[in-house]
N, C-alpha and C. Protein backbone atom coordinates (compact mmCIF):
# COMPACT_ATOMS: atom_id res chain seq x y z
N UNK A 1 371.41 0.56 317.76
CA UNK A 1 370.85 0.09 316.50
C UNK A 1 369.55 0.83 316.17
N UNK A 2 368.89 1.09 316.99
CA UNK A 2 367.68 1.90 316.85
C UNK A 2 367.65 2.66 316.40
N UNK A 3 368.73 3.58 317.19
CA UNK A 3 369.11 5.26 317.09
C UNK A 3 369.90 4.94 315.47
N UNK A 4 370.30 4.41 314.89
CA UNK A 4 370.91 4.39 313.96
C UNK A 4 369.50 4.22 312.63
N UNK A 5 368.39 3.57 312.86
CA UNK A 5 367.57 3.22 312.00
C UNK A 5 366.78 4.46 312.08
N UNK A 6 366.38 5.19 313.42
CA UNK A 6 365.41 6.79 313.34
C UNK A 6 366.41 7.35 312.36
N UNK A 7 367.49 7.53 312.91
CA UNK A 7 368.50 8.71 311.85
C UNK A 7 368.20 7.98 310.53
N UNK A 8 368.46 6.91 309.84
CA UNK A 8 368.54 6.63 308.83
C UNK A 8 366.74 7.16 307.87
N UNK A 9 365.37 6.63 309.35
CA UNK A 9 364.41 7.21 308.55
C UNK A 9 364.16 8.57 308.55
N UNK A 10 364.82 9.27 309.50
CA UNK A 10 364.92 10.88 309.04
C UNK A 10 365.33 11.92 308.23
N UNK A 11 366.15 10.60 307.65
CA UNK A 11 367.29 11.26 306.57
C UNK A 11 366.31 10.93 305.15
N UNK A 12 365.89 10.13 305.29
CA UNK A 12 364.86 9.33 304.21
C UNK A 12 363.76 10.41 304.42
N UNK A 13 363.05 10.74 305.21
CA UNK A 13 362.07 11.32 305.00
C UNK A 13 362.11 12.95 304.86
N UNK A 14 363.48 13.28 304.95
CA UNK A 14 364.05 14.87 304.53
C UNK A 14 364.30 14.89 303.17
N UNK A 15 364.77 14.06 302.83
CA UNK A 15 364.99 13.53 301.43
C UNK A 15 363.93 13.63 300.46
N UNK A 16 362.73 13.18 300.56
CA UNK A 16 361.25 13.26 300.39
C UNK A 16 360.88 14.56 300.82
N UNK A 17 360.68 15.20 300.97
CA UNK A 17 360.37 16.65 301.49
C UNK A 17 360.70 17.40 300.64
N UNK A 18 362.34 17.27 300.49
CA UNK A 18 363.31 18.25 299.27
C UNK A 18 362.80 17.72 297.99
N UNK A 19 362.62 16.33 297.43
CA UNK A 19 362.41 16.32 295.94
C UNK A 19 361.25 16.54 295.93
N UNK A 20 360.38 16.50 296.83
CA UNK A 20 358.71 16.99 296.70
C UNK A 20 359.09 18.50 296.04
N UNK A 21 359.81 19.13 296.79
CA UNK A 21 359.48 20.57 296.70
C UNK A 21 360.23 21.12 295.56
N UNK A 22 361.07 20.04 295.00
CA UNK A 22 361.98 20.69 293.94
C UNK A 22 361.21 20.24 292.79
N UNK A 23 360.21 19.21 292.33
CA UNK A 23 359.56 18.45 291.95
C UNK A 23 358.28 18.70 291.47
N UNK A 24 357.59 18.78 290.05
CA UNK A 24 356.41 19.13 290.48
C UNK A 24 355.80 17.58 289.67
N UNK A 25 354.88 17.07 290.44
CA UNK A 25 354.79 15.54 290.83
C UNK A 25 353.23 15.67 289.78
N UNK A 26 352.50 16.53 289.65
CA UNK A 26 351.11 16.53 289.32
C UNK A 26 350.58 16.96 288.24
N UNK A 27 351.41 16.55 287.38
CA UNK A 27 350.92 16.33 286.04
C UNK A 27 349.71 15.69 285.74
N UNK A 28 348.82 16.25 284.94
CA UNK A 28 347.35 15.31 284.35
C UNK A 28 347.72 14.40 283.47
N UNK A 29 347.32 13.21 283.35
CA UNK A 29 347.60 12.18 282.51
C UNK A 29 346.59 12.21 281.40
N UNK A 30 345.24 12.94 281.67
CA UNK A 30 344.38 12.70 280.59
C UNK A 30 344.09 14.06 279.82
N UNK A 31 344.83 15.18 280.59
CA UNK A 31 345.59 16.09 279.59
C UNK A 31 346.13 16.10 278.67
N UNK A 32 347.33 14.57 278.69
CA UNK A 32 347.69 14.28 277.80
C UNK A 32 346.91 13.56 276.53
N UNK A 33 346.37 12.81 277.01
CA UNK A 33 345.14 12.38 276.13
C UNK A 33 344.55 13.04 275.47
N UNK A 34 343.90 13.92 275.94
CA UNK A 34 343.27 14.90 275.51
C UNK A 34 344.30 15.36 274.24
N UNK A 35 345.37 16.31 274.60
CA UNK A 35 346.33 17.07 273.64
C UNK A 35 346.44 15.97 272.19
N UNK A 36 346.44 14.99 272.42
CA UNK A 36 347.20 13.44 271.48
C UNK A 36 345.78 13.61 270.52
N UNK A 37 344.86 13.95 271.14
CA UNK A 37 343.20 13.79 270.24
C UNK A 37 342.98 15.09 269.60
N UNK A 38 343.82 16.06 270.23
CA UNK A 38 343.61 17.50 269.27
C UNK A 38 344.23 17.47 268.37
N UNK A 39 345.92 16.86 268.39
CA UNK A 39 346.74 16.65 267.63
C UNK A 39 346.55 16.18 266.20
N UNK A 40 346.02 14.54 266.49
CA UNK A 40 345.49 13.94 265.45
C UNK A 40 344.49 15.03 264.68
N UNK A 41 343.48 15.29 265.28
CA UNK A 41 342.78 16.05 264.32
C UNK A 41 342.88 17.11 263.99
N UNK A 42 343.80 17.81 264.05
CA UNK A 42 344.69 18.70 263.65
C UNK A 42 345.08 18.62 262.39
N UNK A 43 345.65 17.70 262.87
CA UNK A 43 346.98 16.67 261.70
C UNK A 43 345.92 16.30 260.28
N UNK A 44 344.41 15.77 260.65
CA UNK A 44 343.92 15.13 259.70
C UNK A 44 343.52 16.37 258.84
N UNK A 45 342.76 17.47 259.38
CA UNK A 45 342.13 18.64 258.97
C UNK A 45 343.61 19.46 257.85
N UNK A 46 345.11 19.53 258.48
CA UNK A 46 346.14 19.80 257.93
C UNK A 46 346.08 19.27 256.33
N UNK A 47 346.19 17.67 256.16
CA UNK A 47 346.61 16.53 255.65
C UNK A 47 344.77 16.92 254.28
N UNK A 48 343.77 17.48 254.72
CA UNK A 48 342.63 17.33 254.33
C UNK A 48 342.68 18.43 253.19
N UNK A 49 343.68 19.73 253.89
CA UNK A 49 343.56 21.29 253.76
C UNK A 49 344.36 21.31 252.48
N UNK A 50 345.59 20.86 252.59
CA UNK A 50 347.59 20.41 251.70
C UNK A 50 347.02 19.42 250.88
N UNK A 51 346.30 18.00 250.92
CA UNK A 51 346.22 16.86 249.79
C UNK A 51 345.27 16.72 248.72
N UNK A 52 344.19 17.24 249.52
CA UNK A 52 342.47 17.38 249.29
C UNK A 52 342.58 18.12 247.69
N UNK A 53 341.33 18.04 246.83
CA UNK A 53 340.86 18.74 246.05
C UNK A 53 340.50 19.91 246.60
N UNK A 54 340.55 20.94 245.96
CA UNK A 54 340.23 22.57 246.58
C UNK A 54 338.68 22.65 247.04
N UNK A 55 337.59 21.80 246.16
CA UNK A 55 336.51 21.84 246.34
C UNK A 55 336.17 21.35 248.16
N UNK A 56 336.96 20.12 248.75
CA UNK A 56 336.52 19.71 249.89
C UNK A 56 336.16 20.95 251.10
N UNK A 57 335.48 20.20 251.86
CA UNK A 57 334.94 21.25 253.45
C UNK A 57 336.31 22.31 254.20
N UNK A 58 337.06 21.69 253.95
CA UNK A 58 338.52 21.64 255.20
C UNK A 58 339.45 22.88 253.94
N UNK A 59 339.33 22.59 252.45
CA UNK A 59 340.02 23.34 251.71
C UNK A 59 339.29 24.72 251.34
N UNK A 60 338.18 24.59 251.70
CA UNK A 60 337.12 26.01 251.75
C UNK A 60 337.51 26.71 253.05
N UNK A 61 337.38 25.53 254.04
CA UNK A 61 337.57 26.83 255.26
C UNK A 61 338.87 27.19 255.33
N UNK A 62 339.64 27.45 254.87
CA UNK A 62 340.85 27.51 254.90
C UNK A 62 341.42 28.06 253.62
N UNK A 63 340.46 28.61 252.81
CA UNK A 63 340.42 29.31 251.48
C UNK A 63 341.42 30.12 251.66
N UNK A 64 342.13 30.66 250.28
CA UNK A 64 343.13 31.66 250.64
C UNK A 64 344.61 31.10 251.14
N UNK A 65 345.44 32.23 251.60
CA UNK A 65 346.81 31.46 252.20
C UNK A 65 346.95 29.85 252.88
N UNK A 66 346.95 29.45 252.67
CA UNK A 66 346.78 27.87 253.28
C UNK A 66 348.12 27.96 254.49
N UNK A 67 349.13 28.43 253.73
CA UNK A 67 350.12 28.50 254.79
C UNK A 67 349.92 29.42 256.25
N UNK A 68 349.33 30.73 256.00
CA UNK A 68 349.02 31.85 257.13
C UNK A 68 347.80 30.75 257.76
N UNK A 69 346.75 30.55 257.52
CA UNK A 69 345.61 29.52 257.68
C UNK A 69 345.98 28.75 258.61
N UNK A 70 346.54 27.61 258.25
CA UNK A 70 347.58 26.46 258.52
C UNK A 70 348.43 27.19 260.04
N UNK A 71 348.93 27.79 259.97
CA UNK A 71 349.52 28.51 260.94
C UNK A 71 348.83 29.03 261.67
N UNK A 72 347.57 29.51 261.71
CA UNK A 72 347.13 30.46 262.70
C UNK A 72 346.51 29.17 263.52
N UNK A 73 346.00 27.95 262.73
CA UNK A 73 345.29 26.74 263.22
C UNK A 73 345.88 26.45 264.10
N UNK A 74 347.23 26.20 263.60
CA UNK A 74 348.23 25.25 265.16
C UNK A 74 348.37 26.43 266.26
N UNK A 75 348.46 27.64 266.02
CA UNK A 75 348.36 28.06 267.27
C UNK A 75 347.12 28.22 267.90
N UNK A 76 346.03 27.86 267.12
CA UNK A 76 344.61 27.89 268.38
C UNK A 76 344.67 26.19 268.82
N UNK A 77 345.23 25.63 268.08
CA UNK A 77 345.48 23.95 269.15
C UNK A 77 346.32 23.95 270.03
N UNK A 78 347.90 24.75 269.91
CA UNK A 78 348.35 25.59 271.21
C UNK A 78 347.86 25.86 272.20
N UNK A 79 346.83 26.70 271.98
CA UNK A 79 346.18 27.36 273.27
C UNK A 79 345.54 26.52 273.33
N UNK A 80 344.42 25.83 273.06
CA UNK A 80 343.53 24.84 273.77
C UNK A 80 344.25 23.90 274.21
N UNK A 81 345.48 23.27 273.50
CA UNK A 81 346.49 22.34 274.57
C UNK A 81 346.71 23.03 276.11
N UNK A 82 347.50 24.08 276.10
CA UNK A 82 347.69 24.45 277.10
C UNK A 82 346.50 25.25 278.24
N UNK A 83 344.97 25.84 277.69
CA UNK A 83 344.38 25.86 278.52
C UNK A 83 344.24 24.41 279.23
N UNK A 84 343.90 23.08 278.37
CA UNK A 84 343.61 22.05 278.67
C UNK A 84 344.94 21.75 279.87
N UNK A 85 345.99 21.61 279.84
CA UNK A 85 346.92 21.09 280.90
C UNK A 85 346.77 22.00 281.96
N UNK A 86 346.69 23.62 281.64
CA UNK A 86 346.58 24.23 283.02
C UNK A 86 344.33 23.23 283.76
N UNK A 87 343.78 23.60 283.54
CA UNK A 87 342.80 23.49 283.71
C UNK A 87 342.85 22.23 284.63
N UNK A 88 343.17 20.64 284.09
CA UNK A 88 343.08 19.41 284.40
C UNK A 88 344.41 19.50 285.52
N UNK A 89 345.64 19.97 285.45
CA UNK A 89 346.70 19.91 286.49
C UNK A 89 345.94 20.39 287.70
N UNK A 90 345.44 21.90 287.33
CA UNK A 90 345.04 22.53 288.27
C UNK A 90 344.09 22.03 289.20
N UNK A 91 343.19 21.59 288.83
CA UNK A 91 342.30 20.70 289.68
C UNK A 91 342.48 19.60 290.36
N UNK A 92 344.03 18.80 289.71
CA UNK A 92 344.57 17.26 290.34
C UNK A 92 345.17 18.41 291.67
N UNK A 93 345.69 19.33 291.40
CA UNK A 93 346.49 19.49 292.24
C UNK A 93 345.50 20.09 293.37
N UNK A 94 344.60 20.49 293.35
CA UNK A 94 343.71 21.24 294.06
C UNK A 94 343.18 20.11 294.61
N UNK A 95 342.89 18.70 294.32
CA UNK A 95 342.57 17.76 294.87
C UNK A 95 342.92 16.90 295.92
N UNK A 96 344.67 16.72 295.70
CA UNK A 96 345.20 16.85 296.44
C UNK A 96 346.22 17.57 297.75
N UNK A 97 345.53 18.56 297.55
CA UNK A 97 345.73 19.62 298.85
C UNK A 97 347.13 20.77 298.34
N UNK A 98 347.52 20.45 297.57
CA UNK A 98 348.85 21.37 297.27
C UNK A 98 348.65 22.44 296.53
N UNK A 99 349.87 23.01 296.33
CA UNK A 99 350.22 24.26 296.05
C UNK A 99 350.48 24.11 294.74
N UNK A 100 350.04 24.89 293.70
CA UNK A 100 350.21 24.72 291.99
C UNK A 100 351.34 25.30 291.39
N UNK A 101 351.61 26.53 292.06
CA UNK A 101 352.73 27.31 291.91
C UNK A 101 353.96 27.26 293.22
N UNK A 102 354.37 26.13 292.73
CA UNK A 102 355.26 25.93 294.03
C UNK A 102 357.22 26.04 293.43
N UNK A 103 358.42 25.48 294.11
CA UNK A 103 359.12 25.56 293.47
C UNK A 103 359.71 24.74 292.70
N UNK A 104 359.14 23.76 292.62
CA UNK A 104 359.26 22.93 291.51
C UNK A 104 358.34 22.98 290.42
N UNK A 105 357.12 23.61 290.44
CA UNK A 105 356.88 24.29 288.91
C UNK A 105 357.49 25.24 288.31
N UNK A 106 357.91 26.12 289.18
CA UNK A 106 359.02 27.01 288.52
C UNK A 106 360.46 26.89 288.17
N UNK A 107 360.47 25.56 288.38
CA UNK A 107 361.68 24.48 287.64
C UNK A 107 361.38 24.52 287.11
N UNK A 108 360.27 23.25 286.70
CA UNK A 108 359.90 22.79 285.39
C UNK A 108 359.55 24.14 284.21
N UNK A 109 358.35 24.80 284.34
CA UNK A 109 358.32 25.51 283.29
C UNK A 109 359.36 26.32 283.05
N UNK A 110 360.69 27.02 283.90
CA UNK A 110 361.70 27.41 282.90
C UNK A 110 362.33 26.77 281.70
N UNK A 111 362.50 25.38 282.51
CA UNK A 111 363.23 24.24 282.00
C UNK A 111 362.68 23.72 280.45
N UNK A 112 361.32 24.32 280.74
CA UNK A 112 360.49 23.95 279.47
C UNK A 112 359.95 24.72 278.77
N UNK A 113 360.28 25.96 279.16
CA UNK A 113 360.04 27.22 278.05
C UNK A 113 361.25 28.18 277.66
N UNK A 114 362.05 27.85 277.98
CA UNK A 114 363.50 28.13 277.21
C UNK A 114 363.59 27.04 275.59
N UNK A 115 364.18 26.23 275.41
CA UNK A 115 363.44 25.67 274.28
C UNK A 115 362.58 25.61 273.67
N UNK A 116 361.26 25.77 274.30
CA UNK A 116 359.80 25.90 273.49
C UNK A 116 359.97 27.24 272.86
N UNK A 117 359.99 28.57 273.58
CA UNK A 117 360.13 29.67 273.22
C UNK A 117 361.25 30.12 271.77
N UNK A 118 362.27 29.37 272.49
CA UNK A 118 363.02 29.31 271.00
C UNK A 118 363.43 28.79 269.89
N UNK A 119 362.15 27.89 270.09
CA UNK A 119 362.05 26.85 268.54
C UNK A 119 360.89 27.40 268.14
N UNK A 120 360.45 28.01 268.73
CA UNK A 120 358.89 28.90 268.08
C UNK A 120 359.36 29.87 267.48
N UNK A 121 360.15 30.45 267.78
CA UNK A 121 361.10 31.54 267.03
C UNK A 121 361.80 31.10 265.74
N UNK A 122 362.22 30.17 266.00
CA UNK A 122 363.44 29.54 265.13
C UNK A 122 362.34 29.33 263.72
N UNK A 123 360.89 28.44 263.86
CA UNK A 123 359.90 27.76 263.39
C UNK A 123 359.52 29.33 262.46
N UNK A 124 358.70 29.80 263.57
CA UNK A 124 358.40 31.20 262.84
C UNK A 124 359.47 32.17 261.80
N UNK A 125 360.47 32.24 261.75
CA UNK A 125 361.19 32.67 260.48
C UNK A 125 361.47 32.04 259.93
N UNK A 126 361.42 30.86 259.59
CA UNK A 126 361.68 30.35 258.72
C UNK A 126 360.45 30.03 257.99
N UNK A 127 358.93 30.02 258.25
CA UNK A 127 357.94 29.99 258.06
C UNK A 127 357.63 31.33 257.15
N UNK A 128 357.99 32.56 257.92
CA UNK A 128 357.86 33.40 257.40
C UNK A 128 358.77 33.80 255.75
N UNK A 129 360.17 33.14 255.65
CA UNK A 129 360.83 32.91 254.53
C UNK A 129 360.05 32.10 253.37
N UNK A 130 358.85 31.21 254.05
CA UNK A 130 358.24 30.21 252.90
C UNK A 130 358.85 29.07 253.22
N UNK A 131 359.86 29.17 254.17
CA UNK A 131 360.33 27.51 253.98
C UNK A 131 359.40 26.75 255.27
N UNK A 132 358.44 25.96 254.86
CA UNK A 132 357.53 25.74 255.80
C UNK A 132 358.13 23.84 255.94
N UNK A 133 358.97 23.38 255.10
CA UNK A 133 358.90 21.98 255.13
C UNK A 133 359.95 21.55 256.52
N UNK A 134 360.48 22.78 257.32
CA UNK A 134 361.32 22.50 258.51
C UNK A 134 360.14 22.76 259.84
N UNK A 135 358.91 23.07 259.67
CA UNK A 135 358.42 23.67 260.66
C UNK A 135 358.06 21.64 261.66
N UNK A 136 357.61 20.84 260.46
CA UNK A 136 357.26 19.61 261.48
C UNK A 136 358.43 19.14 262.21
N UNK A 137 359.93 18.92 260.99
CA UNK A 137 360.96 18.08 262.22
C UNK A 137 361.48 19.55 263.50
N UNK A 138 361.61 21.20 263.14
CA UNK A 138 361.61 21.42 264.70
C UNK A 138 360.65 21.48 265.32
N UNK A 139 359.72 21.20 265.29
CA UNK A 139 358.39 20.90 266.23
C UNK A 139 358.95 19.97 267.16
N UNK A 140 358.87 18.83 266.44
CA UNK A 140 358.85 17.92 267.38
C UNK A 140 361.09 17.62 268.23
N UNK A 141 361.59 18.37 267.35
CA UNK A 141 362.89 18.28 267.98
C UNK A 141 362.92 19.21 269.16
N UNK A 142 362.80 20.45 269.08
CA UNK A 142 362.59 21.31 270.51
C UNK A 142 361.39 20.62 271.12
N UNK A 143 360.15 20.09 271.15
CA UNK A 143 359.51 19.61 271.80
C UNK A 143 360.21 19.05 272.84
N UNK A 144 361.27 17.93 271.93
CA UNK A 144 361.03 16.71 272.54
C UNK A 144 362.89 17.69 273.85
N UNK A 145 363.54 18.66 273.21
CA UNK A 145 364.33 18.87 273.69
C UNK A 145 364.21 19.52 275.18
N UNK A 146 362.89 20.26 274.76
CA UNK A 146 362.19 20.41 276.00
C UNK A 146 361.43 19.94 277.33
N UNK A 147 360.97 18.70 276.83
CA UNK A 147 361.02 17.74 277.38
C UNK A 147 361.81 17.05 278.52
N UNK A 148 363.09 16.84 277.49
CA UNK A 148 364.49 16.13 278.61
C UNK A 148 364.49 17.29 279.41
N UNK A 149 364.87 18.67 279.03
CA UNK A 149 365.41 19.41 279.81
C UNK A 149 364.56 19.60 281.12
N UNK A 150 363.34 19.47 280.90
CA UNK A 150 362.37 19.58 282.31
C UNK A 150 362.64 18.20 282.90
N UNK A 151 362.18 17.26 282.63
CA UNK A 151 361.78 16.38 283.26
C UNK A 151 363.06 15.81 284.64
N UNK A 152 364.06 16.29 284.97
CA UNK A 152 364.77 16.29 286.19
C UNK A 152 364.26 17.06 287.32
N UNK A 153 362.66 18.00 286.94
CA UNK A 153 362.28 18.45 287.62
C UNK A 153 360.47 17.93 287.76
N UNK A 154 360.23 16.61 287.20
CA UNK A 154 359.28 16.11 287.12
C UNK A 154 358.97 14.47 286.98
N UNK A 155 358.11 13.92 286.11
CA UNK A 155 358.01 12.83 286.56
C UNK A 155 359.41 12.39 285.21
N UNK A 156 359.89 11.25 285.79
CA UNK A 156 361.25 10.71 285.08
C UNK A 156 360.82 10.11 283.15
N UNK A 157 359.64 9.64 283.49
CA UNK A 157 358.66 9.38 281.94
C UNK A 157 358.88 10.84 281.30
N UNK A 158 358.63 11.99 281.92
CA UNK A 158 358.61 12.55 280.64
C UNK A 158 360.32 12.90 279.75
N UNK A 159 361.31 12.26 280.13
CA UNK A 159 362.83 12.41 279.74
C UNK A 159 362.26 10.86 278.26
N UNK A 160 362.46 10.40 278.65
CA UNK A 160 362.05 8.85 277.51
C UNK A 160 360.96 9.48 276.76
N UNK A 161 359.80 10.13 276.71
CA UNK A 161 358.98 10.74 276.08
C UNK A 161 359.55 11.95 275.21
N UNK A 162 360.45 12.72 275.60
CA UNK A 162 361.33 13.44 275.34
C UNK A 162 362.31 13.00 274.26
N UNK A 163 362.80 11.88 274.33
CA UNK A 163 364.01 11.22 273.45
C UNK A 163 362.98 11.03 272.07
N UNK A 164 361.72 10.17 272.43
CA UNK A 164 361.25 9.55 271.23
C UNK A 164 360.58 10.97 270.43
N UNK A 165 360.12 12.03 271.01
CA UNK A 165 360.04 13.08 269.95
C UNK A 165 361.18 14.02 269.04
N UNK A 166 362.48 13.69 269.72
CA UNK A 166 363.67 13.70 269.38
C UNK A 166 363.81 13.06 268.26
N UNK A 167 363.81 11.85 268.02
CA UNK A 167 363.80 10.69 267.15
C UNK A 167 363.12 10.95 265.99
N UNK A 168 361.84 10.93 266.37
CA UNK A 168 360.57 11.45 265.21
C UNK A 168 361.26 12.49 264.45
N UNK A 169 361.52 14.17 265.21
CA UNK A 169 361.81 15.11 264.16
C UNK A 169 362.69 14.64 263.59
N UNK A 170 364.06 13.77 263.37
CA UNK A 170 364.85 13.70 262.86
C UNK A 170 364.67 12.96 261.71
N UNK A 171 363.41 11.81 262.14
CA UNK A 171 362.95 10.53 260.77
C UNK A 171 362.23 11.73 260.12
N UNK A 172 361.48 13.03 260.39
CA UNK A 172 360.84 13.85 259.62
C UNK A 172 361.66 14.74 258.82
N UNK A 173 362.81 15.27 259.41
CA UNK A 173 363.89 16.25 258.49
C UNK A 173 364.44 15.44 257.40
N UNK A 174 364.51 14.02 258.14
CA UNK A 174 365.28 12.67 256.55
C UNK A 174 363.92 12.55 255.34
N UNK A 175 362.52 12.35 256.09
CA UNK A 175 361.80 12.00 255.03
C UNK A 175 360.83 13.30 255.27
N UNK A 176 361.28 14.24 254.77
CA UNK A 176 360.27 15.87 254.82
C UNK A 176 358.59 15.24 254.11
N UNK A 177 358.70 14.73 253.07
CA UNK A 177 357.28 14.20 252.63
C UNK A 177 356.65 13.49 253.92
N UNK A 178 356.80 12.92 254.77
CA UNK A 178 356.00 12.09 255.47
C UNK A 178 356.50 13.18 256.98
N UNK A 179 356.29 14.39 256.88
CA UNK A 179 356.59 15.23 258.03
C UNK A 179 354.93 15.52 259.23
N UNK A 180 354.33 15.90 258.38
CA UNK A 180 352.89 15.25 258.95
C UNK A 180 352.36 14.26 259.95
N UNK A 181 352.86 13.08 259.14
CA UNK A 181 352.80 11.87 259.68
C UNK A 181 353.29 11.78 260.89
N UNK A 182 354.74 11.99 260.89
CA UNK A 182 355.20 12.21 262.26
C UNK A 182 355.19 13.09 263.04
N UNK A 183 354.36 14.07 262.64
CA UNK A 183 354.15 15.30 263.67
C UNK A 183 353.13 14.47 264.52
N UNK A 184 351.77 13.84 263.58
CA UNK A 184 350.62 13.37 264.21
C UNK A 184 351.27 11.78 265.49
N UNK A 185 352.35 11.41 264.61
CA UNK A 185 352.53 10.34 265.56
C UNK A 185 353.16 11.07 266.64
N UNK A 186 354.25 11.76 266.73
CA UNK A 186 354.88 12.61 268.29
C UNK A 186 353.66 13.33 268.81
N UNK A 187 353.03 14.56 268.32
CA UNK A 187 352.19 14.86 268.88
C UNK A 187 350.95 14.82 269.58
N UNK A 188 350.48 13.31 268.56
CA UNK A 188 349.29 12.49 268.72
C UNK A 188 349.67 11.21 269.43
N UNK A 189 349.68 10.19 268.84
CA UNK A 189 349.79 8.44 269.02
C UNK A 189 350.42 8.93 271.01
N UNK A 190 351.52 9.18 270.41
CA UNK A 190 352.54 9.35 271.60
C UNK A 190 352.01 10.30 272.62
N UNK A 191 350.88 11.44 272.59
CA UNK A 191 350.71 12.14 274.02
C UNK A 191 349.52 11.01 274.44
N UNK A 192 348.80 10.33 273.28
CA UNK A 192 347.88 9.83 274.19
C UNK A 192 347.93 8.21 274.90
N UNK A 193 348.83 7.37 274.51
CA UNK A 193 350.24 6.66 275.12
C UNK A 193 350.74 7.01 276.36
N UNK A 194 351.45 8.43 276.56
CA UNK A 194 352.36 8.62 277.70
C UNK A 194 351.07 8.97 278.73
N UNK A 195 349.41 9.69 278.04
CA UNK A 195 349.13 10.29 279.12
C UNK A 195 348.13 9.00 279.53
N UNK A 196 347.68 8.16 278.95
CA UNK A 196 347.21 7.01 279.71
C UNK A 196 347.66 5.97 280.03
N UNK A 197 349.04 6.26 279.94
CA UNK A 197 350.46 5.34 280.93
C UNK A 197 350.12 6.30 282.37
N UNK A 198 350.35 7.55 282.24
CA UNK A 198 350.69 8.22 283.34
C UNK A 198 349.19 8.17 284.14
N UNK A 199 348.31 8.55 283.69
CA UNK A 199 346.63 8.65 284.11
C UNK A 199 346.80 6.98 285.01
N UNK A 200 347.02 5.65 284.77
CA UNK A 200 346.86 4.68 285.32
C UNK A 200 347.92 4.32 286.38
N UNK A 201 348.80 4.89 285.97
CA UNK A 201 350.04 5.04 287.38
C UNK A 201 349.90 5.65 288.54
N UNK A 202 349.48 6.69 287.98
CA UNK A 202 349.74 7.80 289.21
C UNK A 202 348.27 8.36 289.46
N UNK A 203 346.90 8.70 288.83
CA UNK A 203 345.50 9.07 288.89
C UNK A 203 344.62 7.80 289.38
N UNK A 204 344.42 7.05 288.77
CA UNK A 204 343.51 6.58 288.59
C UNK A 204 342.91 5.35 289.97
N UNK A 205 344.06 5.01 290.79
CA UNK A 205 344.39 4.44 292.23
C UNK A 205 343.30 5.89 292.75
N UNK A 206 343.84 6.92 292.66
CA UNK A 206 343.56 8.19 293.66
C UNK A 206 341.86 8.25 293.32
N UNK A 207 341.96 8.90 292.13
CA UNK A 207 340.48 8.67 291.90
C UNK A 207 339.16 7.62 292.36
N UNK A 208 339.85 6.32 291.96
CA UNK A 208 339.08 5.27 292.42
C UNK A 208 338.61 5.49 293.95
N UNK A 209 340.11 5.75 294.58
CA UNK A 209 339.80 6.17 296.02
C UNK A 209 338.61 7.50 296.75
């Protein structure tokens, strides 16, 4: 009976070993936060730039093409999103003794830049045609497609986080006028939601400690 319970916890604890390593477990939660607060104000500065009288602060700086403007904006919230997740991961993970580039990050980010990569593509010509009123619902539809597709290689929240930005682009392609709105709610409401769900689950025990 003994010998039957070691084997059983050896098998258990090989088990744990492999999804560690296939797994990348160390996601920042207040990364996400963070991203959800760039988002919004993103979104508001957007909403300020498109609704506003020409005279306002937000429609001056942004004088000229509003659309090229508008576009070059979301990709400097791009990059500060993603310096921000490398930066904050990097340090959880450095905290707790591991390896950043292991093989379960190189799961995940294929898993999650095959879709990203080609809805940025998809986004960008059609942007470039003028048709800019598809750029919010595929935002958030490859987002969120990207999403599912990683998250078998991460924490299981981000697959359900995944669905509901799914959802969003689609209420945004039905109601294109209120596309905004739901960019700011998937991109915003919702990263800073999942990342101070995740920050109190999985950080904030450790930290305290």
């Amino acid at each position: 009976m003994k010998n039957e319970e070691l084997y059983l916890s050896e098998l258990k604890e090989i088990r744990q070993i492999m999804e560690q390593s296939s797994r990348f477990l160390s996601l920042s939660g207040l990364a996400g936060v963070l991203i959800g607060l760039y988002a919004i104000a993103g979104a508001f500065i957007a909403y300020q730039t498109i609704y506003t009288n020409a005279d306002s602060a937000f429609a001056r700086l942004f004088a000229g093409n509003d659309q090229n403007s508008l576009t070059l904006f979301g990709g400097l919230i791009l990059a500060l999103s993603l310096i921000t997740i490398l930066w904050l991961t990097a340090r959880r993970v450095k905290k707790s003794g591991k390896k950043f580039w292991n093989p379960g990050t190189k799961l995940m980010t294929v898993n999650l830049a095959i879709p990203l990569i080609s809805g940025g593509i998809f986004i960008l010509v059609f942007i470039s045609q003028g048709i800019v009123s598809v750029a919010a619902p595929s935002c958030l539809v490859f987002y969120g497609l990207a999403l599912v597709n990683a998250a078998k290689f991460t924490r299981q929240e981000i697959f359900y986080m995944g669905l509901f930005q799914i959802v969003l682009g689609i209420f945004a392609a039905i109601f294109p006028n209120w596309g905004l709105l739901f960019w700011a709610i998937g991109f915003g409401l919702l990263h800073i939601i999942y990342g101070s769900f995740m920050y109190f689950k999985y950080e904030h025990n450790s930290v305290s400690a």
